[in-house]
C-alpha atoms as a PDB file:
ATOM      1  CA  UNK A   1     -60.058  66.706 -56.982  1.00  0.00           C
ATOM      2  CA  UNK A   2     -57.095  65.979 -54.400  1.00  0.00           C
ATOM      3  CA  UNK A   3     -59.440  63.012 -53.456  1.00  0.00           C
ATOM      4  CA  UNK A   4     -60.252  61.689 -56.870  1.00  0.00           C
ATOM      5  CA  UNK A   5     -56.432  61.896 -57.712  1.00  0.00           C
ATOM      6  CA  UNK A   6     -55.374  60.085 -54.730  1.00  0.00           C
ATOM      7  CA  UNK A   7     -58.075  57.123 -55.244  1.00  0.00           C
ATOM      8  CA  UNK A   8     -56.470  56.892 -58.668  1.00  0.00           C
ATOM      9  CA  UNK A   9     -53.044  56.771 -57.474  1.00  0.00           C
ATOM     10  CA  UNK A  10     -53.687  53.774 -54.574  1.00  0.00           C
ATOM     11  CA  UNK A  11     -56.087  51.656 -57.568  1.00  0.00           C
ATOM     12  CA  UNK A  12     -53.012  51.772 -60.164  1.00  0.00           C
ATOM     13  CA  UNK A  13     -50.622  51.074 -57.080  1.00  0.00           C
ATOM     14  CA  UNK A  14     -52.879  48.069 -56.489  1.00  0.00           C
ATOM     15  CA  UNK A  15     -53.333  47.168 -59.926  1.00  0.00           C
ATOM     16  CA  UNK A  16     -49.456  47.011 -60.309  1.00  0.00           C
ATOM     17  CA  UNK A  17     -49.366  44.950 -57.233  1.00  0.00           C
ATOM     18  CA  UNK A  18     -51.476  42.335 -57.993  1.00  0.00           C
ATOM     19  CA  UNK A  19     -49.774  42.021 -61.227  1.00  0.00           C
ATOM     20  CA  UNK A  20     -46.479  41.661 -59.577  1.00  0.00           C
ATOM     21  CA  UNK A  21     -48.176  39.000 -57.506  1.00  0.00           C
ATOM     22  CA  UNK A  22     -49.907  36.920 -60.657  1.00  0.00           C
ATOM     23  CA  UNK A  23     -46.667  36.831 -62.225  1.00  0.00           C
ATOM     24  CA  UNK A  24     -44.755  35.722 -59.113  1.00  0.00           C
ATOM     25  CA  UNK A  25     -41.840  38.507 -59.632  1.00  0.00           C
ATOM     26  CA  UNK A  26     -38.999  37.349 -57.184  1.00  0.00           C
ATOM     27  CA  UNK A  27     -39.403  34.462 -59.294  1.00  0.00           C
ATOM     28  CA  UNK A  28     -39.804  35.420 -62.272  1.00  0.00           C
ATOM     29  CA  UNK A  29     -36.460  38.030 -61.906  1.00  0.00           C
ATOM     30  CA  UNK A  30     -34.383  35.055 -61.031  1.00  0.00           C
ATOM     31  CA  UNK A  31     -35.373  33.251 -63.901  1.00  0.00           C
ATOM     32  CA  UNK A  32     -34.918  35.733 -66.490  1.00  0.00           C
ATOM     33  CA  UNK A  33     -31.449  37.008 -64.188  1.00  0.00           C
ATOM     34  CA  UNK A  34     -30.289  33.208 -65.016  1.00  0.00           C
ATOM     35  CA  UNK A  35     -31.150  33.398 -68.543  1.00  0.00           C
ATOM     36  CA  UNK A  36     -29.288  36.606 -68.590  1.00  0.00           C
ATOM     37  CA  UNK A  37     -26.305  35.609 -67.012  1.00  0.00           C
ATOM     38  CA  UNK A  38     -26.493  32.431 -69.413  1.00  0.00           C
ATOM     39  CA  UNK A  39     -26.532  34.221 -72.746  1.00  0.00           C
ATOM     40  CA  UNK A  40     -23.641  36.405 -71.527  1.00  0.00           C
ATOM     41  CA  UNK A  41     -21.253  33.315 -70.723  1.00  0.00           C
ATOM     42  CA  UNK A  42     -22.022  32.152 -74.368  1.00  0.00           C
ATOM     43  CA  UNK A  43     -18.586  31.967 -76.297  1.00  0.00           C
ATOM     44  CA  UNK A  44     -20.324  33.976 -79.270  1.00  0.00           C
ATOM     45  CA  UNK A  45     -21.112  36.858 -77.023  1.00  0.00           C
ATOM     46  CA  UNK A  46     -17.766  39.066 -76.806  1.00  0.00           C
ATOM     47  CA  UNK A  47     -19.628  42.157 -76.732  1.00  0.00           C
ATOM     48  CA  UNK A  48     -21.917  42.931 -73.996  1.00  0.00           C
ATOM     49  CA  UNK A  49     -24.957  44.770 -75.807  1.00  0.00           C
ATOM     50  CA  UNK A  50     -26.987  46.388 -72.893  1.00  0.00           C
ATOM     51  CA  UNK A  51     -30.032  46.638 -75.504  1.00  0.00           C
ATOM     52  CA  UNK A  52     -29.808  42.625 -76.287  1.00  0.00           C
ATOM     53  CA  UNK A  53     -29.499  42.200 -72.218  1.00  0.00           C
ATOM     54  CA  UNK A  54     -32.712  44.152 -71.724  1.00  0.00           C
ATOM     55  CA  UNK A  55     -34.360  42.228 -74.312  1.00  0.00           C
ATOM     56  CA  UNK A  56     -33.455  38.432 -73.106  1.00  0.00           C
ATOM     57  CA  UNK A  57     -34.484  39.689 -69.570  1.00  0.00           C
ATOM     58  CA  UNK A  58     -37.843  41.097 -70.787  1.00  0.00           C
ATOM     59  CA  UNK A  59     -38.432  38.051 -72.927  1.00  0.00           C
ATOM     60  CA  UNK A  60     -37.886  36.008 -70.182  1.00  0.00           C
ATOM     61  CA  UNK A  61     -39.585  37.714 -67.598  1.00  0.00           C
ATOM     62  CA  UNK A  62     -43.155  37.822 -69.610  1.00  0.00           C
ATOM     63  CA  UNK A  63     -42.389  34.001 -70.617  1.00  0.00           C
ATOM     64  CA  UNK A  64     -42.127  33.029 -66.980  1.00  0.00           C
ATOM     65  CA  UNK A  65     -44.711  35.452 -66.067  1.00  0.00           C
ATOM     66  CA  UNK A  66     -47.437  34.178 -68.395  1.00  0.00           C
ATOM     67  CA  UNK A  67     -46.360  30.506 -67.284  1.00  0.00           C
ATOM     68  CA  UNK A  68     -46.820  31.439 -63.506  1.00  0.00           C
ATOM     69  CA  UNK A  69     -50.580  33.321 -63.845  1.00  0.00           C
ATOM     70  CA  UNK A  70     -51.549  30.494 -66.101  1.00  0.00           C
ATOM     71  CA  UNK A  71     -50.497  28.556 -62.896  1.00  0.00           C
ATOM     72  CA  UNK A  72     -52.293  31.057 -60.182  1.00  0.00           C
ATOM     73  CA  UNK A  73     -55.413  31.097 -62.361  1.00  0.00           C
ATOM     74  CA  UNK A  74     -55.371  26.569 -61.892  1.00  0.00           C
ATOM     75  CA  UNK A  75     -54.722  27.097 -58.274  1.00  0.00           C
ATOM     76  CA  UNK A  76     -56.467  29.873 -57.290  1.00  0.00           C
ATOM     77  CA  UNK A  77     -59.056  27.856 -54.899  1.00  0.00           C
ATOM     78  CA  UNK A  78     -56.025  26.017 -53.631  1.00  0.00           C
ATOM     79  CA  UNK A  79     -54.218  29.376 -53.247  1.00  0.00           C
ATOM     80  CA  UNK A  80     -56.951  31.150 -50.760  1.00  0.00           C
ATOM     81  CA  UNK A  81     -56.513  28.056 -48.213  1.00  0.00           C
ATOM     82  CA  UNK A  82     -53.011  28.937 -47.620  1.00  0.00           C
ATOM     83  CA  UNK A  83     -51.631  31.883 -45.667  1.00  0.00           C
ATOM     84  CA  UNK A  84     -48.665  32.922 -47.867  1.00  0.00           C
ATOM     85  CA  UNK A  85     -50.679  32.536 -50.807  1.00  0.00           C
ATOM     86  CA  UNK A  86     -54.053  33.499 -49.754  1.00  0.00           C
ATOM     87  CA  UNK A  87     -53.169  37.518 -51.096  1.00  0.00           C
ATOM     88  CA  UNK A  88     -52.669  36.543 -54.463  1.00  0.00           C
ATOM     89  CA  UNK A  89     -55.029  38.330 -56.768  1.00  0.00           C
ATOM     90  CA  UNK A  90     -56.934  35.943 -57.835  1.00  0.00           C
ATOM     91  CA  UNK A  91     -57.287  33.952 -54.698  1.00  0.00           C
ATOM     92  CA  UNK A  92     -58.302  37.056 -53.229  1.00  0.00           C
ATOM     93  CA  UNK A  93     -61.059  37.904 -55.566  1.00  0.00           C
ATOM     94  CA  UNK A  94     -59.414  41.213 -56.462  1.00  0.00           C
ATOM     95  CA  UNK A  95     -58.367  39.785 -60.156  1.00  0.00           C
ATOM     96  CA  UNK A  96     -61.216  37.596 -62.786  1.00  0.00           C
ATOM     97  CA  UNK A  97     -59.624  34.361 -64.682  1.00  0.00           C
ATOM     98  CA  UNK A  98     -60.733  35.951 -67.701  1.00  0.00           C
ATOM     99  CA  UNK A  99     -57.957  39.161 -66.600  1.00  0.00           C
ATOM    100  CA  UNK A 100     -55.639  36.985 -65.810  1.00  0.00           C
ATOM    101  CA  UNK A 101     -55.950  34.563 -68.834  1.00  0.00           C
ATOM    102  CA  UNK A 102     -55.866  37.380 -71.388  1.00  0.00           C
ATOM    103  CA  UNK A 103     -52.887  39.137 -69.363  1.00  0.00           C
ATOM    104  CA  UNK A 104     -50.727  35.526 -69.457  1.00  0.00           C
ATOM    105  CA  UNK A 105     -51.812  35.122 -73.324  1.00  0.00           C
ATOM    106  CA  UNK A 106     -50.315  38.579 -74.323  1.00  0.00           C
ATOM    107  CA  UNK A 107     -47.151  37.973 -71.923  1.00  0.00           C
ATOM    108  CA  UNK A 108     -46.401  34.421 -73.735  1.00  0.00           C
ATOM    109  CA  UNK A 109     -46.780  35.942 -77.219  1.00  0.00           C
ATOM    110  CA  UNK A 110     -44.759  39.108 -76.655  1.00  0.00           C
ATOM    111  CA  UNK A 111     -41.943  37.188 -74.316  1.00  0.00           C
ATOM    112  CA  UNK A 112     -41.913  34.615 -77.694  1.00  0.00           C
ATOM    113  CA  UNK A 113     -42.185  37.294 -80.163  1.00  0.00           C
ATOM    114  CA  UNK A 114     -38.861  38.653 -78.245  1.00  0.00           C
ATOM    115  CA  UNK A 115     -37.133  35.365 -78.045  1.00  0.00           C
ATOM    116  CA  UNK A 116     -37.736  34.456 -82.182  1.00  0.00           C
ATOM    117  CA  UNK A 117     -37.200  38.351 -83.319  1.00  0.00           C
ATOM    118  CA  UNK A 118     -33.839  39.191 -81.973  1.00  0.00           C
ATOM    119  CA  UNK A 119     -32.508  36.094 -80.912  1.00  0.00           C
ATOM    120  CA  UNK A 120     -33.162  32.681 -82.788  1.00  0.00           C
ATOM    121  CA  UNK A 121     -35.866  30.038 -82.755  1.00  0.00           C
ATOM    122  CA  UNK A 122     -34.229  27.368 -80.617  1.00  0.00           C
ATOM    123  CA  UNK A 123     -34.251  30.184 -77.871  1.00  0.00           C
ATOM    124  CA  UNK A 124     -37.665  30.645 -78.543  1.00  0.00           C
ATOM    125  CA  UNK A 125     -38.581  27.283 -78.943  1.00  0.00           C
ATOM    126  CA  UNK A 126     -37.055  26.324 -76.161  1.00  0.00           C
ATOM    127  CA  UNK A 127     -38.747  29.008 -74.232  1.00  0.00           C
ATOM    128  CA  UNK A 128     -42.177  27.533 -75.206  1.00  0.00           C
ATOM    129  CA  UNK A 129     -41.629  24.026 -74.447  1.00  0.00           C
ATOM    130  CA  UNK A 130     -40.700  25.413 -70.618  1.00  0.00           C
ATOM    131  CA  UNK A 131     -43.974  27.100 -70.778  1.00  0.00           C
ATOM    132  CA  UNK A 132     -45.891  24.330 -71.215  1.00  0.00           C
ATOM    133  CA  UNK A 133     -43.921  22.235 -68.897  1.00  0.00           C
ATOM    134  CA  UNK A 134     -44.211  24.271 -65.820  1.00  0.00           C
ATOM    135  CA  UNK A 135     -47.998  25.287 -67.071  1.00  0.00           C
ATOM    136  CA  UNK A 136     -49.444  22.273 -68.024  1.00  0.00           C
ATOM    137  CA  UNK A 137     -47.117  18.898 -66.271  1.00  0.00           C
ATOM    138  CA  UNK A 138     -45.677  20.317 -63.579  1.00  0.00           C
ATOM    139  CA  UNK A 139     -49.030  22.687 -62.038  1.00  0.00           C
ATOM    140  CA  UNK A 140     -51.385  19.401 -62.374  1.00  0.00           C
ATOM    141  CA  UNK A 141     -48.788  17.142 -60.643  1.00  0.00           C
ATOM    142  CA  UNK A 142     -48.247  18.746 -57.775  1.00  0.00           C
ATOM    143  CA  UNK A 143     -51.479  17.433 -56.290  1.00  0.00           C
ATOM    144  CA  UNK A 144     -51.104  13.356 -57.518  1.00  0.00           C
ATOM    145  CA  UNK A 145     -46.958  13.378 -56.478  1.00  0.00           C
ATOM    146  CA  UNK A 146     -43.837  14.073 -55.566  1.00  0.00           C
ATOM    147  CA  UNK A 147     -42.553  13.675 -58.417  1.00  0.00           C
ATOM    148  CA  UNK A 148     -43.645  17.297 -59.486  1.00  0.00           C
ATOM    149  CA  UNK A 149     -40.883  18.545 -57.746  1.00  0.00           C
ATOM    150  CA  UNK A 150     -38.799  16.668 -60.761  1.00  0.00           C
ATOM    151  CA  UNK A 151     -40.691  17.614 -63.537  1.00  0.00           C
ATOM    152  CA  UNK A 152     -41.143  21.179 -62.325  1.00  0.00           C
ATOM    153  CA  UNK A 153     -37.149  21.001 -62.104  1.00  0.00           C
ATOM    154  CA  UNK A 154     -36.829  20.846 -65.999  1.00  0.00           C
ATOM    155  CA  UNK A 155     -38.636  24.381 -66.636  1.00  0.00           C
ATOM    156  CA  UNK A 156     -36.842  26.158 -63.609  1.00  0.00           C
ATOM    157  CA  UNK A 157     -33.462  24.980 -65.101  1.00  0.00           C
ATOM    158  CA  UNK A 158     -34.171  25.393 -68.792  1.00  0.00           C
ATOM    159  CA  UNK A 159     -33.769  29.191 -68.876  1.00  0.00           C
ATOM    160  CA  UNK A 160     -29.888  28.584 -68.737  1.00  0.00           C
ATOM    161  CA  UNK A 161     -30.234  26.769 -71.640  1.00  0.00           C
ATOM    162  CA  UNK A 162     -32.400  29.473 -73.132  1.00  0.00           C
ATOM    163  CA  UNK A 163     -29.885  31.852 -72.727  1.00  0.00           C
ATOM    164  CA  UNK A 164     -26.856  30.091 -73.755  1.00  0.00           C
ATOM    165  CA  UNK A 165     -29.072  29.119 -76.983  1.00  0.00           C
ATOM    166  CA  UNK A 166     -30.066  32.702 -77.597  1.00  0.00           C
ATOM    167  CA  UNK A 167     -26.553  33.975 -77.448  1.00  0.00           C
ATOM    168  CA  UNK A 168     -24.117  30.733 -78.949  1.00  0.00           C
ATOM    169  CA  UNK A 169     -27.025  29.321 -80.855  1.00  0.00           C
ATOM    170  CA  UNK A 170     -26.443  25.858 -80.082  1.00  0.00           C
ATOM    171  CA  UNK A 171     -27.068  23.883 -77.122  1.00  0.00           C
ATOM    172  CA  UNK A 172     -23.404  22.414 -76.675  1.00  0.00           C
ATOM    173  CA  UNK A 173     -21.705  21.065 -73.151  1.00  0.00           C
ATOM    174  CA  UNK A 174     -21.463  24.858 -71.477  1.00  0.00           C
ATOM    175  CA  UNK A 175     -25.567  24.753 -71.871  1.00  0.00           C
ATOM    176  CA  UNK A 176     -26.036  21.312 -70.326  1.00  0.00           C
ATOM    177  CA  UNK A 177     -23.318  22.053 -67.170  1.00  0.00           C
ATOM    178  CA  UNK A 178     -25.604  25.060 -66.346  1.00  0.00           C
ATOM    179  CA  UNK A 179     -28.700  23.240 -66.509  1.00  0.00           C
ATOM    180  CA  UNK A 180     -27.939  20.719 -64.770  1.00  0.00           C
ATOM    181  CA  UNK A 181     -26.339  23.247 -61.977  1.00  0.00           C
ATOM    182  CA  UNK A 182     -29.642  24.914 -61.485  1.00  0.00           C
ATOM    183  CA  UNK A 183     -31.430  21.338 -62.200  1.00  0.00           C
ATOM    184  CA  UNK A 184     -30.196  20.060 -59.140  1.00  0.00           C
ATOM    185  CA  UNK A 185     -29.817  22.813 -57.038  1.00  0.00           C
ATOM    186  CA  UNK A 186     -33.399  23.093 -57.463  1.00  0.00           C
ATOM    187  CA  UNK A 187     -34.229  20.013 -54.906  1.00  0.00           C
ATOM    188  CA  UNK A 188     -32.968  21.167 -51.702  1.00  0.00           C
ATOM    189  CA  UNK A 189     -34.010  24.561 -52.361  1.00  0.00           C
ATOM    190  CA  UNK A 190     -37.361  23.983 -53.212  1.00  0.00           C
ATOM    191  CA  UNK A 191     -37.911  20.980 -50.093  1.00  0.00           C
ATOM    192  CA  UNK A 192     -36.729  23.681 -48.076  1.00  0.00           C
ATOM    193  CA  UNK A 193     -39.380  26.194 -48.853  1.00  0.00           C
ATOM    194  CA  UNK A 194     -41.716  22.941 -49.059  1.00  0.00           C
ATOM    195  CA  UNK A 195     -40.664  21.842 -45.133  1.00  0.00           C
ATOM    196  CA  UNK A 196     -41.149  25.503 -44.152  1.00  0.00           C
ATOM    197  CA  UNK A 197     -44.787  25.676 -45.862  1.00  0.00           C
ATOM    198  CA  UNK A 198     -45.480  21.514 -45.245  1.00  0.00           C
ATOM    199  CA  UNK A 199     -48.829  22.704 -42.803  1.00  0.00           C
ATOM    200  CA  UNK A 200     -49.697  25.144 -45.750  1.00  0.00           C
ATOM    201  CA  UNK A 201     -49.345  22.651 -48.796  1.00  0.00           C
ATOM    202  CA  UNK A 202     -50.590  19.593 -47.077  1.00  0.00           C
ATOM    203  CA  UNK A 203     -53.518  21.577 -45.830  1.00  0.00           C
ATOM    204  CA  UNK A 204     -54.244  22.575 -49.471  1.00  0.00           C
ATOM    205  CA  UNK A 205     -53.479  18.878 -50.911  1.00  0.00           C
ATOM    206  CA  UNK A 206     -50.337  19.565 -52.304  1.00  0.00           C
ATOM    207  CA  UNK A 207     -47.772  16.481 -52.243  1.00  0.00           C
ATOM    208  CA  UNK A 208     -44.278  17.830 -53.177  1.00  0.00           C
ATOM    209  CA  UNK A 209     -41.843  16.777 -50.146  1.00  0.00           C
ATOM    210  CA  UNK A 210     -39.672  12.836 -51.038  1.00  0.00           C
ATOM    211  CA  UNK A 211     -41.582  11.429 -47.902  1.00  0.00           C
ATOM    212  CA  UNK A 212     -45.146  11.112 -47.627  1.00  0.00           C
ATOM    213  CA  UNK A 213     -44.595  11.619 -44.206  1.00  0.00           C
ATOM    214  CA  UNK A 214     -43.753  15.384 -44.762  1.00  0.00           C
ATOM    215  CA  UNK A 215     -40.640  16.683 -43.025  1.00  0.00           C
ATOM    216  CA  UNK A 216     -38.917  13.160 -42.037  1.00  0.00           C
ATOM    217  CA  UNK A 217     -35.455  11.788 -42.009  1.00  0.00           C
ATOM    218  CA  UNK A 218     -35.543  10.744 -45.594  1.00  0.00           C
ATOM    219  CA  UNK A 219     -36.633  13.953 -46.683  1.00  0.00           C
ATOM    220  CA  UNK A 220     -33.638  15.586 -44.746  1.00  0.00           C
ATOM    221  CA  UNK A 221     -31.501  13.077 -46.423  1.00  0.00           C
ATOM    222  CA  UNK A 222     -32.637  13.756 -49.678  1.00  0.00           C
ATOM    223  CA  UNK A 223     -31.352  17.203 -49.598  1.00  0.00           C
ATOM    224  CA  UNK A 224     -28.343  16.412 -48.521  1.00  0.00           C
ATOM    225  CA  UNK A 225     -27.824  13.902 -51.251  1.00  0.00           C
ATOM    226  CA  UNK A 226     -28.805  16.168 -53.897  1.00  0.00           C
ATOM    227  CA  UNK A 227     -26.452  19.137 -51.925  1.00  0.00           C
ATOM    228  CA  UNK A 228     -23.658  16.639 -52.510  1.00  0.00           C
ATOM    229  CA  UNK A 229     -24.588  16.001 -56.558  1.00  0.00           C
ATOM    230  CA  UNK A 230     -23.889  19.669 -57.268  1.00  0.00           C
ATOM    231  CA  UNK A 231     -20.082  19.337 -56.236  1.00  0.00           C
ATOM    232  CA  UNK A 232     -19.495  17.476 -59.178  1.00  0.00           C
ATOM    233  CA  UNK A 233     -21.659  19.309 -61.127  1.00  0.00           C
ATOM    234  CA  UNK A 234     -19.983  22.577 -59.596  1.00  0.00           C
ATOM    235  CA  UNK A 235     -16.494  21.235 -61.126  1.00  0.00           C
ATOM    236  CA  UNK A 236     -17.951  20.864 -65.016  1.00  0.00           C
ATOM    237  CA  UNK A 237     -17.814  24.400 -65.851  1.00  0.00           C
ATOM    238  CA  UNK A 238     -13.871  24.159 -65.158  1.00  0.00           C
ATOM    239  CA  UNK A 239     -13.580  20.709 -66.441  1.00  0.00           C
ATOM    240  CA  UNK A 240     -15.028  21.877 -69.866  1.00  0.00           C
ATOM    241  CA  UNK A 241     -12.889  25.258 -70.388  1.00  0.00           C
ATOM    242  CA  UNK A 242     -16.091  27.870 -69.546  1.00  0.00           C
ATOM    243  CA  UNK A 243     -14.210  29.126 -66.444  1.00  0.00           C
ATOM    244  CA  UNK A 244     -11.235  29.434 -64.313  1.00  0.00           C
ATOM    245  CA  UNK A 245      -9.363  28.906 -60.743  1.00  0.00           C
ATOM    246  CA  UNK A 246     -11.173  31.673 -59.304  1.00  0.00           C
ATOM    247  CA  UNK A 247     -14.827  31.093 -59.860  1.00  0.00           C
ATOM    248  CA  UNK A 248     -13.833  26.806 -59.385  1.00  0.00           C
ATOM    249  CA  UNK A 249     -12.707  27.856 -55.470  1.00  0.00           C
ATOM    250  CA  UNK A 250     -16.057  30.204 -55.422  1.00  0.00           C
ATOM    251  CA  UNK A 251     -18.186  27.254 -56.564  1.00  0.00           C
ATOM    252  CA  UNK A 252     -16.856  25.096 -54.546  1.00  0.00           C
ATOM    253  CA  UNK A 253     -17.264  26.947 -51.276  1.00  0.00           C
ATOM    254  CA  UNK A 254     -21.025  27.738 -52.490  1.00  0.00           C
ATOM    255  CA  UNK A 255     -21.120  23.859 -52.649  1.00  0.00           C
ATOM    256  CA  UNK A 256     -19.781  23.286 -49.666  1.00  0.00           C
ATOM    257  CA  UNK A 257     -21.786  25.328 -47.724  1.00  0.00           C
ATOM    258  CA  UNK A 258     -24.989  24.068 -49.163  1.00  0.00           C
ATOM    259  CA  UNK A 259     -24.222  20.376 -48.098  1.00  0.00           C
ATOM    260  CA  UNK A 260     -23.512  22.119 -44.752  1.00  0.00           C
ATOM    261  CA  UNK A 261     -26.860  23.541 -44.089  1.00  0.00           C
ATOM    262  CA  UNK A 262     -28.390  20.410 -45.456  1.00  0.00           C
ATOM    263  CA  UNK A 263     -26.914  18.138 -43.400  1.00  0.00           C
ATOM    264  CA  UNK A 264     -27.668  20.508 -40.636  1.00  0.00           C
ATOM    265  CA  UNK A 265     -31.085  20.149 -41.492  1.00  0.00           C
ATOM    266  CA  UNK A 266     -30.486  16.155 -41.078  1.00  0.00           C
ATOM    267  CA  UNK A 267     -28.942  17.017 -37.934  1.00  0.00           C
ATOM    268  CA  UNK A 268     -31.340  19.067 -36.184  1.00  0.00           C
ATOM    269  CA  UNK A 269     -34.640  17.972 -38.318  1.00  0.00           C
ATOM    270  CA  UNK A 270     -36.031  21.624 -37.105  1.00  0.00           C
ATOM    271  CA  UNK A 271     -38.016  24.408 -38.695  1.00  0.00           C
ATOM    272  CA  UNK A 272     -35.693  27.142 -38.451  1.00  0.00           C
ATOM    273  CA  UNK A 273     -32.803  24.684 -39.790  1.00  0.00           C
ATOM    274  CA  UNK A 274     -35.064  24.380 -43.104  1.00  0.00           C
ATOM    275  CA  UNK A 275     -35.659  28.209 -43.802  1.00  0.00           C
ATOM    276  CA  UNK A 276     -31.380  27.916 -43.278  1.00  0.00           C
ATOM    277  CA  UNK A 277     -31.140  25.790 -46.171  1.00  0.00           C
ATOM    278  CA  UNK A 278     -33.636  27.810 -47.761  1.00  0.00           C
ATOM    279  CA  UNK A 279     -31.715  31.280 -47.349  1.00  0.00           C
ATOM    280  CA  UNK A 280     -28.891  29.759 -48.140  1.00  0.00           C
ATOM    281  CA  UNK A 281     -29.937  28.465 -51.486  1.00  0.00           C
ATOM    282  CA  UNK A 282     -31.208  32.446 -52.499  1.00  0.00           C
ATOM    283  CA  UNK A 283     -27.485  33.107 -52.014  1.00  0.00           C
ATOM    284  CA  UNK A 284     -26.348  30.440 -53.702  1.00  0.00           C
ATOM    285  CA  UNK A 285     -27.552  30.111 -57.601  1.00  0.00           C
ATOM    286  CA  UNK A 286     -26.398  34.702 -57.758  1.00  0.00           C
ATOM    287  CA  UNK A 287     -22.635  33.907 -56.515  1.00  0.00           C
ATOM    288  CA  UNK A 288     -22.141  30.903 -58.786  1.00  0.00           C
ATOM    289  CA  UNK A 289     -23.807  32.671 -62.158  1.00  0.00           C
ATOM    290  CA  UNK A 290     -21.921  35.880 -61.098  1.00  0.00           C
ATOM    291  CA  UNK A 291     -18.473  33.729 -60.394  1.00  0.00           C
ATOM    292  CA  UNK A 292     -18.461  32.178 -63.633  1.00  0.00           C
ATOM    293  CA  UNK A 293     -19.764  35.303 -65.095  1.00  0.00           C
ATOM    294  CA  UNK A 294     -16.508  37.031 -63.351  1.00  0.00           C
ATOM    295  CA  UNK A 295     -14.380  34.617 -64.572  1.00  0.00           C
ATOM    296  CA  UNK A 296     -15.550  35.122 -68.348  1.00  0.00           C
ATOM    297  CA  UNK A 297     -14.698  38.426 -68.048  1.00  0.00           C
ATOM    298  CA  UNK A 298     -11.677  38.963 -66.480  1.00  0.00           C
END
């Protein structure tokens, strides 16, 4: 019986596992953490409503989650010829497309049915229209161009505007400014983890770093010029009344540092420079959210 009850135990604790895997959590957390953290810095939300906050972070999580197995279950021959992807559960043979499709199709309509039910339907229309972007554009592209990397940039920065829509329920300027912070902060973030995979992703047919070349000069540059965009961009949520002198100075710094493992990367055109910029850019999109989160607040 002992036995029996042990075998159970390990197959749920692998069941849960792989599911954590099809839905790519880390990623999925940030993205619904963003949305969060954008609904709360609404102007219409004075009160903060711990059952609402569960609720746009559950919505958001099955959203992404549905849009990110829909994307394992495309890639899943693609995902077995790379190491850090080859454990995936479909890859791996431990999970059927049909599984996987059914589990995405129940995530999308319960993460929607959150998003219209206790929120409004721009939130949840917005929601669907990142979906499909990330799903259906941004999945195919990443084999024909570069230019993936952009369109994939539009879903992975719309869930700020999903959560200032869900809690203001509008789309005006505070929105846009954080958009278009995690827009751009997107690019040298995601070349980073790109350089640091390039044998992986090229080996697999994937095209998603500026150069064709792979890990060159321009690519290096590229980051940098992008880490230099989101200075400016880092000064709009002042400029436009959503925060104050103390989250301005913490964005700033975040800012600076970012264009200072970038051009580091430049510098040394290394490996271990890359996964820099890449660690660094984990840090960064938390501190600013929280910052201008702190700000609100206090």
């Amino acid at each position: 019986m002992d036995n029996v009850m042990s075998r159970s135990s390990l197959n749920i604790a692998g069941k849960v596992q792989d599911y954590r895997l099809l839905i790519k959590f880390s990623l999925s957390f940030m993205v619904a953490f963003s949305a969060v953290i954008s609904y709360l810095l609404a102007p219409k939300v004075v009160a903060y409503d711990w059952s609402m906050i569960i609720l746009i972070f559950t919505g958001g999580l099955l959203i992404t989650g549905s849009a990110n197995a829909v994307n394992e279950i495309a890639e899943k021959d693609t995902d077995a010829q790379m190491k850090r992807t080859a454990n995936r559960p479909l890859a791996a043979g431990r999970m059927s497309v049909r599984e996987a499709g059914i589990a995405a199709a129940i995530m999308l309509v319960v993460g929607m049915f959150i998003m219209w039910h206790y929120f409004n339907g721009l939130s949840a229309a917005i929601s669907l229209f990142s979906w499909f972007v990330y799903a259906y554009m941004y999945t195919p592209l990443k084999k024909v161009s570069a230019i993936s990397v952009l369109v994939g940039a539009i879903p992975g920065a719309l869930p700020c505007l999903i959560g200032w829509a869900a809690g203001n329920d509008d789309i005006s300027a505070g929105g846009w400014v954080l958009f278009a912070l995690q827009f751009f902060w997107q690019f040298p973030h995601f070349w980073a983890i790109a350089w640091v995979a390039h044998k992986d992703y090229s080996n697999a047919g994937f095209k998603l770093m500026p150069s064709v070349e792979g890990p060159t000069k321009y690519s290096a540059i590229q980051s940098v010029i992008y880490s230099l965009i989101l200075i400016p961009v880092g000064v709009l949520p002042f400029w436009v009344g959503m925060s104050g002198w103390v989250s301005f100075f913490v964005v700033l710094v975040a800012n600076l540092f970012m264009v200072w493992f970038c051009v580091k990367l430049f510098r040394d055109m290394e490996r271990k420079a890359a996964r820099r910029v890449m660690f660094a850019s984990y840090f960064y999109l938390p501190i600013v959210l929280l910052a201008l989160l702190a700000d609100k607040i206090w």
